[in-house]
Protein backbone atom coordinates (compact mmCIF):
# COMPACT_ATOMS: atom_id res chain seq x y z
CA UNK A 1 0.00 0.00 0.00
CA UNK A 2 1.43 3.64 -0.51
CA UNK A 3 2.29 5.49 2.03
CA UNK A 4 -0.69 8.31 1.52
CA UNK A 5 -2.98 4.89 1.17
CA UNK A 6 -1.87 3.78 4.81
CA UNK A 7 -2.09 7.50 6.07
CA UNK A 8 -5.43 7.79 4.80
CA UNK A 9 -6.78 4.35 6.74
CA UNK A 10 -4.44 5.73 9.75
CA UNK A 11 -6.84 8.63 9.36
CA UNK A 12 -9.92 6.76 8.82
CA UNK A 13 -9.47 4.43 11.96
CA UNK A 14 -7.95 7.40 14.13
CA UNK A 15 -11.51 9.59 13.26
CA UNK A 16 -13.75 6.58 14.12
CA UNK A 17 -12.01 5.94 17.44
CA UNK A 18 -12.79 9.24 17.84
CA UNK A 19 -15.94 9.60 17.33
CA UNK A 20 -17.43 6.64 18.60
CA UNK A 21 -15.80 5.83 21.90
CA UNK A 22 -17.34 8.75 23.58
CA UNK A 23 -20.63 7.53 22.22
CA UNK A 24 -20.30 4.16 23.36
CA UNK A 25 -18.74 5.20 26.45
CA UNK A 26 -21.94 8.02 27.50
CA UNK A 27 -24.24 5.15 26.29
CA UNK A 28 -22.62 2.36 28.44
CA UNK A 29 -22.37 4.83 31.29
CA UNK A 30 -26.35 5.52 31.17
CA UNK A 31 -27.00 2.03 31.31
CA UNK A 32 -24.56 1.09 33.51
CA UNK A 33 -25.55 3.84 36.26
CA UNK A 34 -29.00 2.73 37.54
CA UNK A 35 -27.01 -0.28 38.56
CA UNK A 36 -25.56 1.71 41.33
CA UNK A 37 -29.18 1.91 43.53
CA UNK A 38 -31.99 1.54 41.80
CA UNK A 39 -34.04 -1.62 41.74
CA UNK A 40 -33.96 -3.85 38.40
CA UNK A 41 -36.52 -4.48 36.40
CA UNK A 42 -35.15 -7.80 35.06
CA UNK A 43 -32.25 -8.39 37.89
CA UNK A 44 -29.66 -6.78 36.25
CA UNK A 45 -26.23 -6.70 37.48
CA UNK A 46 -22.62 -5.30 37.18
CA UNK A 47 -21.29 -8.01 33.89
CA UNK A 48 -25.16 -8.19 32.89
CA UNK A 49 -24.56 -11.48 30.97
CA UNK A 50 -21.30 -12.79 32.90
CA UNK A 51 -23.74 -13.75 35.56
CA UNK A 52 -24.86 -16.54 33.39
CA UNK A 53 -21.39 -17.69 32.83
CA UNK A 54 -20.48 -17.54 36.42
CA UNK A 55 -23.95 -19.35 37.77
CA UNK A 56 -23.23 -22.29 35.05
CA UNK A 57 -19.37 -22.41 36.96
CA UNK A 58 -20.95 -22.14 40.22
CA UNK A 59 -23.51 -24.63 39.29
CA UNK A 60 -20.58 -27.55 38.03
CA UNK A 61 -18.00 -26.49 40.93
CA UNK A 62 -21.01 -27.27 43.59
CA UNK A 63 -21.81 -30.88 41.46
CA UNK A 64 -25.21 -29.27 39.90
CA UNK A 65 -24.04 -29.74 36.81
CA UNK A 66 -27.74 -31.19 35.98
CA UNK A 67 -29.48 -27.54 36.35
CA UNK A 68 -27.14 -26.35 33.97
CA UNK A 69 -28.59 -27.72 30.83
CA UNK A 70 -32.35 -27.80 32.30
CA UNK A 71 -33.29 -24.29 30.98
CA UNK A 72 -36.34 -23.86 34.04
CA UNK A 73 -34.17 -24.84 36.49
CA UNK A 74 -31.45 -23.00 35.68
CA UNK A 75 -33.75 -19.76 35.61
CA UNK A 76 -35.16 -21.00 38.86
CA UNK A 77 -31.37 -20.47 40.31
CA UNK A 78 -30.99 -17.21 38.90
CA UNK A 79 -33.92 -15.93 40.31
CA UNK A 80 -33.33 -17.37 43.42
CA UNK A 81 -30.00 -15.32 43.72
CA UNK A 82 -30.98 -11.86 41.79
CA UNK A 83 -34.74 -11.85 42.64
CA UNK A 84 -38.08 -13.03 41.28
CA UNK A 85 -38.18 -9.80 38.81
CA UNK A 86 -35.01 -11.69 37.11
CA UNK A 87 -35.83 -12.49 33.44
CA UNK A 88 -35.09 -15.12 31.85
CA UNK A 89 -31.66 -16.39 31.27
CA UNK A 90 -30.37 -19.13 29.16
CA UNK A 91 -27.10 -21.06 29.40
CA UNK A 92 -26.41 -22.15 25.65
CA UNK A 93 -22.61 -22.88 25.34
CA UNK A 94 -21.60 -26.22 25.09
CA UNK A 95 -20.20 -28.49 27.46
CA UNK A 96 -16.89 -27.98 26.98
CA UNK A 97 -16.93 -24.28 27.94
CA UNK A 98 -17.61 -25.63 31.53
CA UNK A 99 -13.81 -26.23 31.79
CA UNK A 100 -13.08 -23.39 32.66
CA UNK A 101 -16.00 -21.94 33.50
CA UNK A 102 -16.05 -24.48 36.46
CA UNK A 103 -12.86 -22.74 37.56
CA UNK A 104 -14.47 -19.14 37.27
CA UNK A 105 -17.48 -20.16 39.26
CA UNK A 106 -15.60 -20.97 42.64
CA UNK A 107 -14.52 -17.56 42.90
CA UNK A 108 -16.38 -14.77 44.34
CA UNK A 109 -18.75 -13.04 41.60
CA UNK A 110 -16.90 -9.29 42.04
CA UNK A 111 -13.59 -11.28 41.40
CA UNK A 112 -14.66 -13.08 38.90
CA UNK A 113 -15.82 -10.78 36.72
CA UNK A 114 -12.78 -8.50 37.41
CA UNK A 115 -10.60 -10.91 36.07
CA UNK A 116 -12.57 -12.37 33.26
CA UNK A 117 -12.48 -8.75 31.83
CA UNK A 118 -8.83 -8.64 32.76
CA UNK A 119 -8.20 -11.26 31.09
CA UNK A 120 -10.41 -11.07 28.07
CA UNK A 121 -9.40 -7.85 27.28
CA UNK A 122 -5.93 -8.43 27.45
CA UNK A 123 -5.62 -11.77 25.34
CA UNK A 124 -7.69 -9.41 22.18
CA UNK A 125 -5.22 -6.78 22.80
CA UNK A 126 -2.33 -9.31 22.93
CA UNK A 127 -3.60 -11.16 19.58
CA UNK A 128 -3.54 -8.24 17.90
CA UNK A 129 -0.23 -5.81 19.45
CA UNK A 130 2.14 -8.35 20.10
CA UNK A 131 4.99 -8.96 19.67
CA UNK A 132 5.68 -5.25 19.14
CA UNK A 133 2.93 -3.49 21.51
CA UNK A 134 2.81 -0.20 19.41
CA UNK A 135 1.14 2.05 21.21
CA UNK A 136 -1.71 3.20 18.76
CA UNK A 137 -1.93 -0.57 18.13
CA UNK A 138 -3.23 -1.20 22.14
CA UNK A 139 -4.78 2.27 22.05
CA UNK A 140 -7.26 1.29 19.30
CA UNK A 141 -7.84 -2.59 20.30
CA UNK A 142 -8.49 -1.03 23.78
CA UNK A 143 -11.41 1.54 22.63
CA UNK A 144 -12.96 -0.45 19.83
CA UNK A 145 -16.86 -0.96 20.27
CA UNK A 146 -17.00 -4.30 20.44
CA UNK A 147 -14.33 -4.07 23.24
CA UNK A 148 -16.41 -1.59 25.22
CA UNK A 149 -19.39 -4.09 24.56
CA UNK A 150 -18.02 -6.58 25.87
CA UNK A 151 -16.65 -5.26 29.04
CA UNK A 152 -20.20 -3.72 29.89
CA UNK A 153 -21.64 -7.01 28.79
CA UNK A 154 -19.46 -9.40 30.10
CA UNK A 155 -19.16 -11.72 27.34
CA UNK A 156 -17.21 -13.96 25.27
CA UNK A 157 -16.41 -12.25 22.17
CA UNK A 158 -13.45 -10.73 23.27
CA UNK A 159 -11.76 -14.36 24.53
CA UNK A 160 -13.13 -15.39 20.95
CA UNK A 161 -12.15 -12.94 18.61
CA UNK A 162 -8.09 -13.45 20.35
CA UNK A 163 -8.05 -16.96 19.31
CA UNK A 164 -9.22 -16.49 16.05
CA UNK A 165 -7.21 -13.70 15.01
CA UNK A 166 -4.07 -15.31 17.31
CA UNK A 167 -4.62 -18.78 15.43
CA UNK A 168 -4.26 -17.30 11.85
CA UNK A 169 -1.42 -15.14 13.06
CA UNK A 170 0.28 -18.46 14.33
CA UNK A 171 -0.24 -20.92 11.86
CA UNK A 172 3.45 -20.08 9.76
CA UNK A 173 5.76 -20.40 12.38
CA UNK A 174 3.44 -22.40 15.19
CA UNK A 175 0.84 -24.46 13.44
CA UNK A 176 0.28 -26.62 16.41
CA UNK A 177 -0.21 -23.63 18.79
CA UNK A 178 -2.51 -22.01 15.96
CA UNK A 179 -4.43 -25.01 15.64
CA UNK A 180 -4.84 -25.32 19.22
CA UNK A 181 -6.31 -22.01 19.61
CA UNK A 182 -8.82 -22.48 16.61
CA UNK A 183 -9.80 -25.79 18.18
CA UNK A 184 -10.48 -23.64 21.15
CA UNK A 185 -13.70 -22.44 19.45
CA UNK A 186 -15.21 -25.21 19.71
CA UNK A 187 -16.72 -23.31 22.68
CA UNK A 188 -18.41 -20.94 19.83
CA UNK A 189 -18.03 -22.86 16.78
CA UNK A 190 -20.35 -20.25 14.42
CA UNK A 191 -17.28 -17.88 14.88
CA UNK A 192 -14.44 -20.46 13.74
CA UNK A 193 -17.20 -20.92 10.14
CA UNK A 194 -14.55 -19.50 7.84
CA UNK A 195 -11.21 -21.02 9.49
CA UNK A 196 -11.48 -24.24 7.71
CA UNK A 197 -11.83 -22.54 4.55
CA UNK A 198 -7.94 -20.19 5.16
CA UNK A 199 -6.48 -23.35 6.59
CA UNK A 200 -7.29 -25.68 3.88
CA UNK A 201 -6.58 -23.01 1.18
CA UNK A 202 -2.89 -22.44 2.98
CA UNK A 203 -2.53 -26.36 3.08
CA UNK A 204 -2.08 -26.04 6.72
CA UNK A 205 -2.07 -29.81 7.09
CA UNK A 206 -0.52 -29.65 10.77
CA UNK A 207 -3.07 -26.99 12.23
CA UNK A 208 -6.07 -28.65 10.90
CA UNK A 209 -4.81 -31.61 12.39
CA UNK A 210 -3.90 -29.89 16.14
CA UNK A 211 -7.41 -28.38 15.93
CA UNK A 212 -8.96 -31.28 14.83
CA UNK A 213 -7.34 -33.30 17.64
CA UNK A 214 -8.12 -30.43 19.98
CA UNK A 215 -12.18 -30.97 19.31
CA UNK A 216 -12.47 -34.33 20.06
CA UNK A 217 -10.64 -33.88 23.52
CA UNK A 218 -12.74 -30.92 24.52
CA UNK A 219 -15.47 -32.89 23.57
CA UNK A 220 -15.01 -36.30 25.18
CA UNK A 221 -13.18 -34.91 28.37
CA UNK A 222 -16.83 -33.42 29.63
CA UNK A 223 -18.30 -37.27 29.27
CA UNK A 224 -15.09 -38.43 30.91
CA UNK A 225 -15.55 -35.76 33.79
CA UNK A 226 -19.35 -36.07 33.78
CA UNK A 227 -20.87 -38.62 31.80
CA UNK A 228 -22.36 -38.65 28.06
CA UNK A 229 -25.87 -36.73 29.77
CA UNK A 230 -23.61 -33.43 30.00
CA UNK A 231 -23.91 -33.52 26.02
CA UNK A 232 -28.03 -34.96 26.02
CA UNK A 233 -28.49 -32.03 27.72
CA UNK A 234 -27.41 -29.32 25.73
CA UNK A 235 -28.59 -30.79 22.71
CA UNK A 236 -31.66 -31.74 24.01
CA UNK A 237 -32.73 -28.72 26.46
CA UNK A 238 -30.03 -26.00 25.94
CA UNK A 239 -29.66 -25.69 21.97
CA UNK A 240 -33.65 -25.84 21.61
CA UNK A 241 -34.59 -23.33 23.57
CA UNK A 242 -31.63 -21.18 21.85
CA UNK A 243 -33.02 -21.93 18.61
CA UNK A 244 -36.63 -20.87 20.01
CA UNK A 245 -35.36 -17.66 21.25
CA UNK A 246 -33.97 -17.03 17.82
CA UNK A 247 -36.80 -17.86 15.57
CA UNK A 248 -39.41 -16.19 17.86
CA UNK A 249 -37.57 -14.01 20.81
CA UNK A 250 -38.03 -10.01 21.70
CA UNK A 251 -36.12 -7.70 22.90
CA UNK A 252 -32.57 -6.15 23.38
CA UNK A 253 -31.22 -9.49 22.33
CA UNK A 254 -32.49 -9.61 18.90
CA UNK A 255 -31.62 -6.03 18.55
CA UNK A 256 -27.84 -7.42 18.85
CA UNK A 257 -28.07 -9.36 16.32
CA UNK A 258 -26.89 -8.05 12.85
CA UNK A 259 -27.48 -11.35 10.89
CA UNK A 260 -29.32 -11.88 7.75
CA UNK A 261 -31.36 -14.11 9.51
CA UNK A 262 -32.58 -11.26 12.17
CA UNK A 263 -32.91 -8.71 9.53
CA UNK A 264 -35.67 -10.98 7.42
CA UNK A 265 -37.54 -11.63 10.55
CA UNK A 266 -37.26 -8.05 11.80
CA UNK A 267 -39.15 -6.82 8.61
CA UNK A 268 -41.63 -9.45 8.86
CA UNK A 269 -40.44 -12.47 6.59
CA UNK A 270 -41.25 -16.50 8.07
CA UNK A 271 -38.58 -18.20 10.23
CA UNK A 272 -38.04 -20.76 6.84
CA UNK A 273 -37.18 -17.67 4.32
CA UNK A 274 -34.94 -16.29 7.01
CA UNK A 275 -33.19 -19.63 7.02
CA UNK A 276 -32.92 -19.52 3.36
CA UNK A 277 -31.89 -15.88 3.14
CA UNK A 278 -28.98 -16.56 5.61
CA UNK A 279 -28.28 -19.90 3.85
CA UNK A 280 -27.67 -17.70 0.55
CA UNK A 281 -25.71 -15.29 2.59
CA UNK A 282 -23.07 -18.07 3.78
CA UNK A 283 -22.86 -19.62 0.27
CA UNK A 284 -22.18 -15.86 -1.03
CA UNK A 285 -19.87 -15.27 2.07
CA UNK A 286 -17.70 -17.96 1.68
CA UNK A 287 -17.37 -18.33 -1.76
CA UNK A 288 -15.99 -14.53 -1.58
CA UNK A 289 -13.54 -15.69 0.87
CA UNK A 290 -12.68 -18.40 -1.63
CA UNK A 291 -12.69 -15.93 -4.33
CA UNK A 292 -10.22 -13.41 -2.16
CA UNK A 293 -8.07 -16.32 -1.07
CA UNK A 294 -7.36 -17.64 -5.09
CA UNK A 295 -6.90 -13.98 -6.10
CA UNK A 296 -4.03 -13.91 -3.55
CA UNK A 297 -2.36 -17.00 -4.91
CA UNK A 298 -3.61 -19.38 -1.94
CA UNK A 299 -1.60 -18.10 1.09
CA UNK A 300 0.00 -19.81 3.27
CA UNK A 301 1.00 -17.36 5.64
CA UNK A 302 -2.25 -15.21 6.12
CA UNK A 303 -2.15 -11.36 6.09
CA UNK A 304 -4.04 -9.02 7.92
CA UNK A 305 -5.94 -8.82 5.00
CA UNK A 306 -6.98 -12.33 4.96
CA UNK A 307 -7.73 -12.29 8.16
CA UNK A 308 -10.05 -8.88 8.01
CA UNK A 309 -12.04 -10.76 5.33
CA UNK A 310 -12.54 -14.27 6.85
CA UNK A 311 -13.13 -12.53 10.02
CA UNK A 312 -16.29 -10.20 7.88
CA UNK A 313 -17.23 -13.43 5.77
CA UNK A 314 -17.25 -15.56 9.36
CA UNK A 315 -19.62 -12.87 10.49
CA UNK A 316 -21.85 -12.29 7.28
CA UNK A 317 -21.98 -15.98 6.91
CA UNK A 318 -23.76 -17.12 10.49
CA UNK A 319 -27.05 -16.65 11.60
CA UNK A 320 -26.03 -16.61 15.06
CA UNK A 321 -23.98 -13.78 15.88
CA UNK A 322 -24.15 -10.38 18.26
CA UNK A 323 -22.42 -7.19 17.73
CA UNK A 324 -19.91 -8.33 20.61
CA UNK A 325 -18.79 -10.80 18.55
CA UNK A 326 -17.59 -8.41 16.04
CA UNK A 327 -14.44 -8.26 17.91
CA UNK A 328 -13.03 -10.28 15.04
CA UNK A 329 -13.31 -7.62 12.65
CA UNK A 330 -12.28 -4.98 14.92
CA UNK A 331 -9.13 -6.82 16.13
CA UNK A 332 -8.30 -7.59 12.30
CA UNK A 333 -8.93 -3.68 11.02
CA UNK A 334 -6.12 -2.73 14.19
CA UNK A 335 -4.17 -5.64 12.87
CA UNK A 336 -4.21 -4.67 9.21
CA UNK A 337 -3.21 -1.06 10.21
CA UNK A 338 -0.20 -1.92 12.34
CA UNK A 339 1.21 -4.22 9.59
CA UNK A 340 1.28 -0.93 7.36
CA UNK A 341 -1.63 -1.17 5.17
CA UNK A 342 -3.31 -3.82 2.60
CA UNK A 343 -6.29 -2.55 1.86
CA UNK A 344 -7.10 -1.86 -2.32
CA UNK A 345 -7.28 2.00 -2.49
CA UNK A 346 -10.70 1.82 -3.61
CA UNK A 347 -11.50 0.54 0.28
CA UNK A 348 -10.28 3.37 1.69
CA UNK A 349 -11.87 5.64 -0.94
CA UNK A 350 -15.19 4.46 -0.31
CA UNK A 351 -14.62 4.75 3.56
CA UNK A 352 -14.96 0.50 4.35
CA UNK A 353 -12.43 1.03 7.36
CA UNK A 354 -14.86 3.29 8.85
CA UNK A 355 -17.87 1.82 8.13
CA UNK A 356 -16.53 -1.85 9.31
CA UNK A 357 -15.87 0.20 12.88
CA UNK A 358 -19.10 1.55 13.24
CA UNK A 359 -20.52 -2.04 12.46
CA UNK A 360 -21.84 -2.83 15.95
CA UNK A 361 -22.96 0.20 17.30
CA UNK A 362 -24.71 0.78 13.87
CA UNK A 363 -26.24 -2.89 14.36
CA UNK A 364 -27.37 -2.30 17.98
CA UNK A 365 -29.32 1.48 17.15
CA UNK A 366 -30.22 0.68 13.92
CA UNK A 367 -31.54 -2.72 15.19
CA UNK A 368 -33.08 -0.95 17.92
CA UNK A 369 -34.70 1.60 15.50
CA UNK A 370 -36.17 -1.31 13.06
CA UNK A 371 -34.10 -0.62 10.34
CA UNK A 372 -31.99 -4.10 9.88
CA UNK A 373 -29.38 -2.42 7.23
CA UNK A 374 -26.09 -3.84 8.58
CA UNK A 375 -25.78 -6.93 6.70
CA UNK A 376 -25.80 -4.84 3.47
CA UNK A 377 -23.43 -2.48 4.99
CA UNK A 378 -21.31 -5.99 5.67
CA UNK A 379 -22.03 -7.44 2.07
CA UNK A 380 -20.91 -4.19 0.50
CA UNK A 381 -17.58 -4.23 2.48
CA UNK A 382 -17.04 -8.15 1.78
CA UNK A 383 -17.62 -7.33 -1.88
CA UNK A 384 -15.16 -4.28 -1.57
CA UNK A 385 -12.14 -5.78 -0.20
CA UNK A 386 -12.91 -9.86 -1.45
CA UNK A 387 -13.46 -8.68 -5.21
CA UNK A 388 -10.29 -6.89 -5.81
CA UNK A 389 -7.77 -8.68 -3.07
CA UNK A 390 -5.87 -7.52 -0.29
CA UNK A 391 -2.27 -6.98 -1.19
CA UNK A 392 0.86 -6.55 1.28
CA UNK A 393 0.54 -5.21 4.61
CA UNK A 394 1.78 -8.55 6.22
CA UNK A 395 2.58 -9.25 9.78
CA UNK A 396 5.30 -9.16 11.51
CA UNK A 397 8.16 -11.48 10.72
CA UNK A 398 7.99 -13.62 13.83
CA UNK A 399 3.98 -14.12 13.43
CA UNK A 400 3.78 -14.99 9.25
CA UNK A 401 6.92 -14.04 8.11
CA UNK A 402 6.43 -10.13 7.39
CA UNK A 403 8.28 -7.08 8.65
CA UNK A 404 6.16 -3.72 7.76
CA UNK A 405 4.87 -1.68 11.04
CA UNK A 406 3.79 1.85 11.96
């Protein structure tokens, strides 16, 4: 990329920072405050959904691990600790994020959630600063939106978005290690949709092996731990009622949702069109990835670029996904400017840097407002950069191999 090219998407990103972290940050504030003294009208609390997480931990450190999966029960133990006014709340995640969630729930819930967002926060800014820890580079992973979102909302996406951007930054030099952190996913598989795709376009034989061999042992070590009804119960209770709450739910959590899928139910279209429509959208989304990855000769050492458009066709493609989760294509956008650029000029002419950091506010108010828009505001970006492909702008030289930095 030229050097005015990289200025101008220094620019772009610098002005959307900006902009939108005092936005984010009054909005988070205003609904963080009431949480100070006033009563809740659904049981709110400091981490809003971490509580879920933690309860499931609590539930599987004190040998409950039966409530866990039985989605009245669990409520019923929610409500018994925040209050009959709780709403409803839903553990969905399968069994083998209650590893380490296990671990979490023995501590205290103030401690716990201090050092899940320690610790989330860090490993995103990690995956996407180190080795060299430029300071604009932690600045801007630190006040994306979808790392404000997640703090206030104490969830995964965060945790999720480091390994996936860590595992295709490790595959060249560490393809076990990268592997092991895409089999890591497993705990969110819609967000690992497009990994398959880069790794078996990069013939990453030894990654796809070390995450396939990771899958299988965070899946079997649960029935070792707990017996084969840990997994009957997620797929018979848990994933259910999360597909329920999709097809048919109200509320602040649809609102979050940016999908395809949400935007043909939002303007009134049946639960089996938006299946289709977001069927078609993960075709289309992954055969631009394809289409990016063969215009760039197959990579085997994946460049910010690659990764910015796996992580947008990951996120176009599933029908399950919040604007947390677009951590992925935050983390990638900071990634792609620290390497020194990639981007065609015509991205940065038509603003896509910008727009792709706006993404989950946009989807939240815009959601909010009944006007489901994002996906074609994600569509038009995929197109944008997958059309005419990335170019330079690789990583550092101990990650893939490359050497360009601010």
């Amino acid at each position: 990329m030229a050097e005015d090219e990289a200025g101008a998407l220094r620019r772009q990103l610098t002005w959307a920072a900006r902009v939108f972290f005092p936005c984010v940050a009054v909005f988070i504030l205003f609904d963080q405050w009431p949480f100070l003294g006033q009563d809740f009208s659904r049981g709110q609390v400091f981490g809003r959904d971490f509580y879920i997480f933690w309860t499931a931990g609590r539930l599987v450190a004190e040998g409950r691990l039966d409530i866990v999966y039985d989605v009245e029960a669990f409520h019923h133990a929610v409500r018994a600790a925040l209050g009959p006014e709780a709403g409803m709340h839903l553990f969905a995640y399968p069994p083998p994020a209650l590893l380490g969630l296990g671990l979490i729930g023995r501590l205290p819930y103030g401690l716990a959630l201090a050092l899940w967002t320690a610790l989330s926060t860090f490993a995103f800014v990690a995956a996407v600063a180190a080795p060299r820890w430029r300071g604009q580079t932690v600045a801007l992973a630190a006040v994306a939106v979808p790392t404000l979102i997640n703090m206030a909302m104490g969830q995964t996406g965060l945790f999720c978005a480091a390994l996936f951007i860590a595992g295709l930054r490790l595959v060249p030099r560490h393809p076990v290690l990268a592997g092991l952190c895409i089999g890591l996913l497993i705990v969110k598989p819609v967000i690992a949709l497009p990994l398959p795709v880069v790794l078996l376009a990069g013939r990453q034989g030894r990654a796809i092996a070390a995450a396939a061999v990771t899958v299988v042992v965070l899946c079997v070590l649960p029935v070792l731990l707990w017996g084969p009804a840990v997994w009957t119960g997620f797929l018979a209770g848990a994933m259910p009622a999360q597909r329920d709450f999709l097809e048919w739910g109200v509320g602040l959590a649809q609102a979050m949702k940016p999908t395809v899928f949400m935007a043909f139910r939002d303007l009134g279209g049946g639960v089996a069109a938006a299946y289709m429509a977001q069927g078609l959208a993960a075709v289309l989304a992954l055969a631009l990835l394809v289409l990016h990855l063969r215009g760039r000769g197959w990579p085997r050492r994946p460049a910010p670029g690659d990764i910015l458009v796996a992580a947008l066709a990951g996120a176009f493609a599933t029908p399950y996904l919040h604007v947390y989760d677009l951590a992925t294509v935050s983390g990638a956008l900071v990634l792609l400017l620290a390497a020194g650029g990639g981007l065609p000029a015509r991205a940065v002419t038509l603003k896509v840097p910008a727009i792709l950091w706006s993404l989950p506010i946009a989807g939240l108010l815009l959601g909010l407002a009944g006007m489901p828009v994002v996906p074609l505001l994600m569509l038009f970006a995929l197109v944008v950069l997958a059309v005419k492909p990335l170019h330079g702008g690789n990583i550092d030289a101990r990650t893939t191999g490359a050497t360009r930095a601010p």
